[in-house]
N, C-alpha and C. Protein backbone atom coordinates (compact mmCIF):
# COMPACT_ATOMS: atom_id res chain seq x y z
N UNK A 1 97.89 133.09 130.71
CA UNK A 1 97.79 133.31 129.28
C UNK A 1 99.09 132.92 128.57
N UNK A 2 100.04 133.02 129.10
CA UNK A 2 101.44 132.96 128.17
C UNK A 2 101.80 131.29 128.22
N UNK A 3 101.35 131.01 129.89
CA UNK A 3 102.15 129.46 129.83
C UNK A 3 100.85 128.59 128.77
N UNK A 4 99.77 128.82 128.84
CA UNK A 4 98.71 128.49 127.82
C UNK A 4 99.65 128.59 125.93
N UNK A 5 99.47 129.89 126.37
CA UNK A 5 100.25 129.64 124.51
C UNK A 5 101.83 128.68 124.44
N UNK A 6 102.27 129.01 125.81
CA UNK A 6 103.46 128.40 125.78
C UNK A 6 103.21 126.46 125.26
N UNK A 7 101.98 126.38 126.39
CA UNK A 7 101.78 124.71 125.56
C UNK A 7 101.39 124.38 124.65
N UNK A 8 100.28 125.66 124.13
CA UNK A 8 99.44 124.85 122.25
C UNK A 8 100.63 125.00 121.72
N UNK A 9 101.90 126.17 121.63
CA UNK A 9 103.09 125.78 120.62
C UNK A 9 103.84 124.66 121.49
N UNK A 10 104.38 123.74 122.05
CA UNK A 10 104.60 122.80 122.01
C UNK A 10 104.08 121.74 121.95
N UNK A 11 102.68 121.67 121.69
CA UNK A 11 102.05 120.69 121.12
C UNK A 11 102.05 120.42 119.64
N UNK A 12 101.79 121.73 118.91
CA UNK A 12 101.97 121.69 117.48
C UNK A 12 103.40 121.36 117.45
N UNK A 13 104.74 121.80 118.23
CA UNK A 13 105.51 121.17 117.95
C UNK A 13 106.22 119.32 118.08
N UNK A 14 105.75 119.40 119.04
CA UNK A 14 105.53 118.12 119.12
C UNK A 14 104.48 117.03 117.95
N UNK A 15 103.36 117.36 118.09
CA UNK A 15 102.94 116.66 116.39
C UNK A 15 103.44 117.14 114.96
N UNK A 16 104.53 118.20 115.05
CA UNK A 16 104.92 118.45 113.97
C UNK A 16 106.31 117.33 114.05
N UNK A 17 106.98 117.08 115.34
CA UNK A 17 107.75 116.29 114.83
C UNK A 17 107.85 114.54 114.99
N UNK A 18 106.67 114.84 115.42
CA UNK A 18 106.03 112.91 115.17
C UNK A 18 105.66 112.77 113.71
N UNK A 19 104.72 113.76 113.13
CA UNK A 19 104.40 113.62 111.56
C UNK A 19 105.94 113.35 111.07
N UNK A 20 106.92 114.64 111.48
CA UNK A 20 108.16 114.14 110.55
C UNK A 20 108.89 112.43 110.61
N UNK A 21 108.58 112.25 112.02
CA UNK A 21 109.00 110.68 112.41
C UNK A 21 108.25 109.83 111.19
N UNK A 22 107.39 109.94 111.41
CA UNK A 22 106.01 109.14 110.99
C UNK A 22 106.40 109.11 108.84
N UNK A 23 106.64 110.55 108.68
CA UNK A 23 107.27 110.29 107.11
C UNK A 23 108.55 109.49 107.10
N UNK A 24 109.52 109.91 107.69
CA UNK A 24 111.06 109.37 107.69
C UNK A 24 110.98 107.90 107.99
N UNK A 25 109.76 107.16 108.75
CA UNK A 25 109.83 105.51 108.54
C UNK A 25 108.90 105.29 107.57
N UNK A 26 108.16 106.20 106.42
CA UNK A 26 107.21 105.17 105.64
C UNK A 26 107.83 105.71 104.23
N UNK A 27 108.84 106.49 104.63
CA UNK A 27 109.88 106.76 103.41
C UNK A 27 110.00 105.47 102.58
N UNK A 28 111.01 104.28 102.84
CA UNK A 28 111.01 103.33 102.19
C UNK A 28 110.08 102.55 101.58
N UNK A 29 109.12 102.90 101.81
CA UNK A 29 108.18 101.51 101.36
C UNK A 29 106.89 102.35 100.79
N UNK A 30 107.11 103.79 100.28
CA UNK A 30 106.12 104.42 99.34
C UNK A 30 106.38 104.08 97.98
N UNK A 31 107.25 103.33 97.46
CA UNK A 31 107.13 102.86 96.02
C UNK A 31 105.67 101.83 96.22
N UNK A 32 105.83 100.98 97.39
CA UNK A 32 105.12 100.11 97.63
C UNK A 32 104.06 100.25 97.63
N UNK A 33 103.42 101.15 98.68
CA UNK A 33 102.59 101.59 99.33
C UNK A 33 101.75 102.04 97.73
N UNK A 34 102.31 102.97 96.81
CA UNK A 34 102.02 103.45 95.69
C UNK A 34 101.17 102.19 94.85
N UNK A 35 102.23 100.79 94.49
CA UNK A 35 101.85 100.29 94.22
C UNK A 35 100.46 99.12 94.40
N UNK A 36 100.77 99.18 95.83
CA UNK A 36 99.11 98.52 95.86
C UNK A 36 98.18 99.33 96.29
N UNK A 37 98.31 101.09 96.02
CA UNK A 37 96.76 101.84 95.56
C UNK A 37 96.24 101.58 94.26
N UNK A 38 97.70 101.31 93.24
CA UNK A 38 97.40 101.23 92.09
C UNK A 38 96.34 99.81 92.14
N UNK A 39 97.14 98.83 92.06
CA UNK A 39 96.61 97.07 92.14
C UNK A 39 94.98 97.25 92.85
N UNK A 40 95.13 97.83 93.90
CA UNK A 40 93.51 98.15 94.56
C UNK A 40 92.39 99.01 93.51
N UNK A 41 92.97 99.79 93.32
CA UNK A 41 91.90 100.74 92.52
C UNK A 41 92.03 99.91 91.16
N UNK A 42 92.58 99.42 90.60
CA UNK A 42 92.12 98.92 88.97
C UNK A 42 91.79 97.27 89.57
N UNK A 43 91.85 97.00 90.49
CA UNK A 43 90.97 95.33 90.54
C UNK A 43 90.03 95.24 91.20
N UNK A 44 89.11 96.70 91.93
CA UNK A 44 88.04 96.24 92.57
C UNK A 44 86.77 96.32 91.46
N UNK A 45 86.53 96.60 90.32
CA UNK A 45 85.32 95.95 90.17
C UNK A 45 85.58 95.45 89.70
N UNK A 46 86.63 93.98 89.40
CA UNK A 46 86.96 92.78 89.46
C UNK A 46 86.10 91.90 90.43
N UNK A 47 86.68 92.52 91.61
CA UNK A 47 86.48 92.04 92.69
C UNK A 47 85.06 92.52 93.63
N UNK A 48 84.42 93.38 93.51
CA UNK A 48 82.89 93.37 92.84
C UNK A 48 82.00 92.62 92.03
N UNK A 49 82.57 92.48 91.19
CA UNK A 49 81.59 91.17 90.06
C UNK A 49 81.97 89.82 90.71
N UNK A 50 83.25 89.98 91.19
CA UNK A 50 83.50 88.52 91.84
C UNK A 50 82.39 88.20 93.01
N UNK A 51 82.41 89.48 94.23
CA UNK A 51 81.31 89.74 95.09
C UNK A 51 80.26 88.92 94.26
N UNK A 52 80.01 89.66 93.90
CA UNK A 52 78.17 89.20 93.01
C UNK A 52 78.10 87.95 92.58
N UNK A 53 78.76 87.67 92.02
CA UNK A 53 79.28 85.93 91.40
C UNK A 53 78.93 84.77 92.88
N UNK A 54 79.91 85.79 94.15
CA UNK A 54 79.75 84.62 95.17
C UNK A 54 78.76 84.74 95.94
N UNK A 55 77.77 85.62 95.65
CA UNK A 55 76.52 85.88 96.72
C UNK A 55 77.16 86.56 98.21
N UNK A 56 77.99 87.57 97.95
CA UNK A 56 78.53 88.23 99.10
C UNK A 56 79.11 87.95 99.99
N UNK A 57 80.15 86.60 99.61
CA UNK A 57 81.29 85.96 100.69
C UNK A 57 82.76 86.86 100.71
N UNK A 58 82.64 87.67 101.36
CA UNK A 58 83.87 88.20 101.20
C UNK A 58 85.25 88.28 101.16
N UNK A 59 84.99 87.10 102.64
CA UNK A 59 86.55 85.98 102.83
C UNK A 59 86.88 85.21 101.59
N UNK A 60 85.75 84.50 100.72
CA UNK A 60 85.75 83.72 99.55
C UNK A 60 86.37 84.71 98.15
N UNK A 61 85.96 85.98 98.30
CA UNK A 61 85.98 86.93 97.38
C UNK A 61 87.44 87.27 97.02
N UNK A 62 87.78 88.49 98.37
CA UNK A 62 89.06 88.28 98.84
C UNK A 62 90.06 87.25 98.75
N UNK A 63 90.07 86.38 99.33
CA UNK A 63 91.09 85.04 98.87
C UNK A 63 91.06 84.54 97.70
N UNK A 64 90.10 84.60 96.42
CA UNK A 64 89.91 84.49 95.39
C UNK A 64 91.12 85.34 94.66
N UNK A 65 90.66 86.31 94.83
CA UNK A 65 91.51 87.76 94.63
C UNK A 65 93.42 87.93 95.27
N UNK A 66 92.97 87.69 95.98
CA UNK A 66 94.39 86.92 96.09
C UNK A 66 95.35 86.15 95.54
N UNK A 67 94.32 85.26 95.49
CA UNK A 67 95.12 83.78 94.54
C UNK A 67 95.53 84.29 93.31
N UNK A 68 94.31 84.74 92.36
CA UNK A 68 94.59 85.42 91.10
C UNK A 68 95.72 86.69 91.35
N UNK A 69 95.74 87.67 92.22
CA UNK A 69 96.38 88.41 91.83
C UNK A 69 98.48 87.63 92.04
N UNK A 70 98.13 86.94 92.79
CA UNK A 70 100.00 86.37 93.10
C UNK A 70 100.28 85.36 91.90
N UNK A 71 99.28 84.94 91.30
CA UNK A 71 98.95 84.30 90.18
C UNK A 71 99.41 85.23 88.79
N UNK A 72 99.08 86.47 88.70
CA UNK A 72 99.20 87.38 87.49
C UNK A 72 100.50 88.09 87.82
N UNK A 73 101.02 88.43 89.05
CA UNK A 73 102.03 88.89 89.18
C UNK A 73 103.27 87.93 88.96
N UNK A 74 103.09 86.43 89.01
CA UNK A 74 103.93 85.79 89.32
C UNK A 74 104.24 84.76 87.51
N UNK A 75 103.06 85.15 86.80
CA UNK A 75 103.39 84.30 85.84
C UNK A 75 104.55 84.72 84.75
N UNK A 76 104.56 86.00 84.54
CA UNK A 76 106.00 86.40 83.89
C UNK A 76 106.83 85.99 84.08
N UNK A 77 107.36 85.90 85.83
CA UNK A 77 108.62 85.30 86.32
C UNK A 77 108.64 83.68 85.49
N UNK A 78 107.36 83.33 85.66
CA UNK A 78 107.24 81.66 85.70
C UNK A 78 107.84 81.33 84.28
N UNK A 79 107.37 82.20 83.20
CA UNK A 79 107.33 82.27 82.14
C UNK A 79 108.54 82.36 81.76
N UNK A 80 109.40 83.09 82.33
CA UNK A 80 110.40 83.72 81.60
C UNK A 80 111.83 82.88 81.72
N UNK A 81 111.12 81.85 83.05
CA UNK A 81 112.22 80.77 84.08
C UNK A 81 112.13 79.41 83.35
N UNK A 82 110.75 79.31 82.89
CA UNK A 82 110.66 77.97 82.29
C UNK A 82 111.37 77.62 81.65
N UNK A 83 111.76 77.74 80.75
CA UNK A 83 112.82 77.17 79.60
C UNK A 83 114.53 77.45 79.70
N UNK A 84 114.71 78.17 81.18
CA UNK A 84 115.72 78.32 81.26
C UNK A 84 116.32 76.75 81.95
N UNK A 85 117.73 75.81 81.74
CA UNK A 85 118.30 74.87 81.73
C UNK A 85 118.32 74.84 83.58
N UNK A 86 117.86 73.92 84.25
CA UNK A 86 118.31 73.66 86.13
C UNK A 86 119.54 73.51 85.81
């Protein structure tokens, strides 16, 4: 009975300190991570009507979606570079 409890608490301790591992490397890159829930959730029924548009090619859909989105992210820069002197 004791060496029993003795292992479920080092198991919970042990997944308690892999979860902490597991936060401390995705630390950096939750601005990120944040940002393409955002980009995902406001372009899929974009990308739904696009679905429907292509008769349910998804690879076609997807890569569509793609293109446009590095496309919308990228034209400000483009914009803002153009008229600056090489």
């Amino acid at each position: 009975m004791f060496t029993q409890k003795i292992e479920r608490n080092l198991g919970w301790a042990v997944v308690l300190l892999l979860l902490v591992g597991c936060l401390l490397v995705l630390r950096p890159f939750v601005s990120a991570l944040l940002w393409a829930v955002v980009l995902c959730v406001s372009s899929w029924p974009v990308y739904q009507r696009l679905l429907g548009w292509l008769g349910s090619r998804r690879s076609l859909a997807a890569g569509l979606m793609t293109l446009a989105m590095v496309f919308i992210l990228l034209l400000p820069f483009l914009i803002v570079a153009w008229p600056l002197p090489s």
